[in-house]
N, C-alpha and C. Protein backbone atom coordinates (compact mmCIF):
# COMPACT_ATOMS: atom_id res chain seq x y z
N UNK A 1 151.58 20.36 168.05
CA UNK A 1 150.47 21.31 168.07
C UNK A 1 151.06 22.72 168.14
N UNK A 2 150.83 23.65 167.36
CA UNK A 2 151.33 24.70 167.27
C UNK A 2 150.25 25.84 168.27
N UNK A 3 150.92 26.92 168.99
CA UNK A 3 150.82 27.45 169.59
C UNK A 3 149.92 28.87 169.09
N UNK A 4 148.73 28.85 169.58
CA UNK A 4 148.21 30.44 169.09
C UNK A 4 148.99 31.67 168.94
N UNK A 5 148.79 32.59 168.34
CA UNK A 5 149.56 33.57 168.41
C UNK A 5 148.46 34.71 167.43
N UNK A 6 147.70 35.69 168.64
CA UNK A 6 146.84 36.57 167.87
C UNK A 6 147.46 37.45 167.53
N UNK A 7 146.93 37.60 166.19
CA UNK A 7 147.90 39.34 165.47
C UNK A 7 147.29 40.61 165.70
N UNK A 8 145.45 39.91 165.48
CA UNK A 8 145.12 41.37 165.87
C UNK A 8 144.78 41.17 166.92
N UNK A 9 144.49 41.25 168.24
CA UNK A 9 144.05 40.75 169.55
C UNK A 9 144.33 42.19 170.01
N UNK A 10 143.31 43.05 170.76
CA UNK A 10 143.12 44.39 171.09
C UNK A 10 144.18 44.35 172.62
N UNK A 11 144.63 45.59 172.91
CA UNK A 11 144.65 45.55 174.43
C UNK A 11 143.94 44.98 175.90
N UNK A 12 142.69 45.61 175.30
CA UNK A 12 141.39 45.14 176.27
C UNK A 12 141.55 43.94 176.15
N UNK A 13 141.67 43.46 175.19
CA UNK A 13 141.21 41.52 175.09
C UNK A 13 142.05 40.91 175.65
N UNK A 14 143.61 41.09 175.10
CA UNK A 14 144.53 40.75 175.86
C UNK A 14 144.64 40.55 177.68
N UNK A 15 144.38 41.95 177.65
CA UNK A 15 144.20 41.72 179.09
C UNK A 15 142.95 40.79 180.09
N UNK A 16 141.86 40.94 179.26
CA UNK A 16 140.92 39.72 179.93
C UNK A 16 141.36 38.41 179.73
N UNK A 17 142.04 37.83 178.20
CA UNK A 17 142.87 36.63 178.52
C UNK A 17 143.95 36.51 179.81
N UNK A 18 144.57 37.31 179.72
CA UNK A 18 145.38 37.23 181.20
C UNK A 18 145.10 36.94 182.35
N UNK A 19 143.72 38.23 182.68
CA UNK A 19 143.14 37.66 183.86
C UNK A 19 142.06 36.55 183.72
N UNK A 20 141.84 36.18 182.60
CA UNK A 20 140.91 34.32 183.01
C UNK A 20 142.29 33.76 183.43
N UNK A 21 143.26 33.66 182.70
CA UNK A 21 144.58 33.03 183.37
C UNK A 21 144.69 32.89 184.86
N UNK A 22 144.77 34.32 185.48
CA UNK A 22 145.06 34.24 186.37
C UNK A 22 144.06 33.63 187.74
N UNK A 23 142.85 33.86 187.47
CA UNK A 23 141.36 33.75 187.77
C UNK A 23 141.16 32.26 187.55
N UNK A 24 141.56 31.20 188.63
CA UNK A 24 140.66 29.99 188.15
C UNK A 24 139.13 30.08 187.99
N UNK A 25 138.77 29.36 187.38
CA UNK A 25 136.98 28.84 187.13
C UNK A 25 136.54 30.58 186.84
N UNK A 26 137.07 31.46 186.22
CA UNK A 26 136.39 32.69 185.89
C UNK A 26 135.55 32.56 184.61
N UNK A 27 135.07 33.39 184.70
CA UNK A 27 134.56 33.52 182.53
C UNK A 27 134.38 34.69 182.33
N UNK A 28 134.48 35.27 181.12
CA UNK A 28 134.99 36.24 180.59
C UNK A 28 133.06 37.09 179.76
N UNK A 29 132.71 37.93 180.26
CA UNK A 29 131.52 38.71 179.82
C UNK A 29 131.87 39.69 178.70
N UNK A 30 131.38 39.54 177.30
CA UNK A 30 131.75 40.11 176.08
C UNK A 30 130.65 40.16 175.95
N UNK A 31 131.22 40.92 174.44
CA UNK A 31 130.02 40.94 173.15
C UNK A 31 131.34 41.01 171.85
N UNK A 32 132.19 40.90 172.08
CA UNK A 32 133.27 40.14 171.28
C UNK A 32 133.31 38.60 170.77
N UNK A 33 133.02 38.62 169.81
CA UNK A 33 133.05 36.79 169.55
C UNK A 33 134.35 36.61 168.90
N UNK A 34 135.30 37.14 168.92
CA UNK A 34 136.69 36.79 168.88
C UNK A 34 137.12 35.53 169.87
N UNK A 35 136.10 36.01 171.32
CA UNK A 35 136.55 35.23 172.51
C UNK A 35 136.16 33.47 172.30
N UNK A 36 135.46 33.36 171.29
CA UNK A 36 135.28 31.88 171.01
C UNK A 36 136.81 31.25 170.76
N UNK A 37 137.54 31.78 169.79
CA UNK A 37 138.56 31.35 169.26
C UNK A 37 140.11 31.95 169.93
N UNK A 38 139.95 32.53 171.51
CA UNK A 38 141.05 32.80 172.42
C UNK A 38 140.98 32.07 173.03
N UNK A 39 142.71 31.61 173.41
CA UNK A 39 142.67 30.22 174.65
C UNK A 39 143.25 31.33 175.72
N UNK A 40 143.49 30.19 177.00
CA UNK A 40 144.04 30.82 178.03
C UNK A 40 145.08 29.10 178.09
N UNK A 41 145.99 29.69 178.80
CA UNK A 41 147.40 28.64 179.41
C UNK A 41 147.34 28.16 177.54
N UNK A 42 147.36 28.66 176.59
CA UNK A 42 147.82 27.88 175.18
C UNK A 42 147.03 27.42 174.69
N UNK A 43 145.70 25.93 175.16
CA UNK A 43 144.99 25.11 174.64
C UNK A 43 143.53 25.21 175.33
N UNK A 44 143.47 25.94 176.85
CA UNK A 44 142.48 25.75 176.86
C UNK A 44 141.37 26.45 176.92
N UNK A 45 140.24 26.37 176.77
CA UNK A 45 138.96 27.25 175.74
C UNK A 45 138.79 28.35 176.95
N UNK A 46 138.02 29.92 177.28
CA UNK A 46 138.35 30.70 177.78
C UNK A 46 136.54 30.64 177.98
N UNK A 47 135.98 30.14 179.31
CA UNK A 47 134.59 30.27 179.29
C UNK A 47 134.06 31.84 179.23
N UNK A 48 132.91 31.62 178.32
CA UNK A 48 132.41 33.24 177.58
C UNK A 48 130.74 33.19 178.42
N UNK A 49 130.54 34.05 178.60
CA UNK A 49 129.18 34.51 179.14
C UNK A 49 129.15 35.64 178.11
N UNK A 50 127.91 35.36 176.51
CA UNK A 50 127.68 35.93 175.77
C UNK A 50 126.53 36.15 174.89
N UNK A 51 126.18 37.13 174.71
CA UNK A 51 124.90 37.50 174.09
C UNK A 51 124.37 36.87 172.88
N UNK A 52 123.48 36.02 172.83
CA UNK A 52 123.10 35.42 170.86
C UNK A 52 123.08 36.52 170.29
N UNK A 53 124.07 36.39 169.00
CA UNK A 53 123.25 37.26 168.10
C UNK A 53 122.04 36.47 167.30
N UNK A 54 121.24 37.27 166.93
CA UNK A 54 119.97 37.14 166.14
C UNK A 54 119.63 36.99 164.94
């Protein structure tokens, strides 16, 4: 299984992946839907608290 590796992944974003990392059971409040397709620890999914779009 090959390992993510974002190319464009902003500062800001970066850093909220980090801290769900660091943060057990956290979730991450956007309006970025990038965050669907960011893991945290490599594989696993990064819970999103996020707005429908319409």
């Amino acid at each position: 299984m090959s390992i993510p590796i974002y190319q464009d992944i902003t500062d800001e974003a970066a850093c909220l992946v980090r801290m769900s990392e660091q943060i057990s059971d956290s979730a991450v409040c956007t309006l970025n839907n990038d965050f669907r397709a960011y893991r945290k620890e490599k594989m696993v999914v990064i819970p999103v608290i996020m707005a429908e779009l319409k």
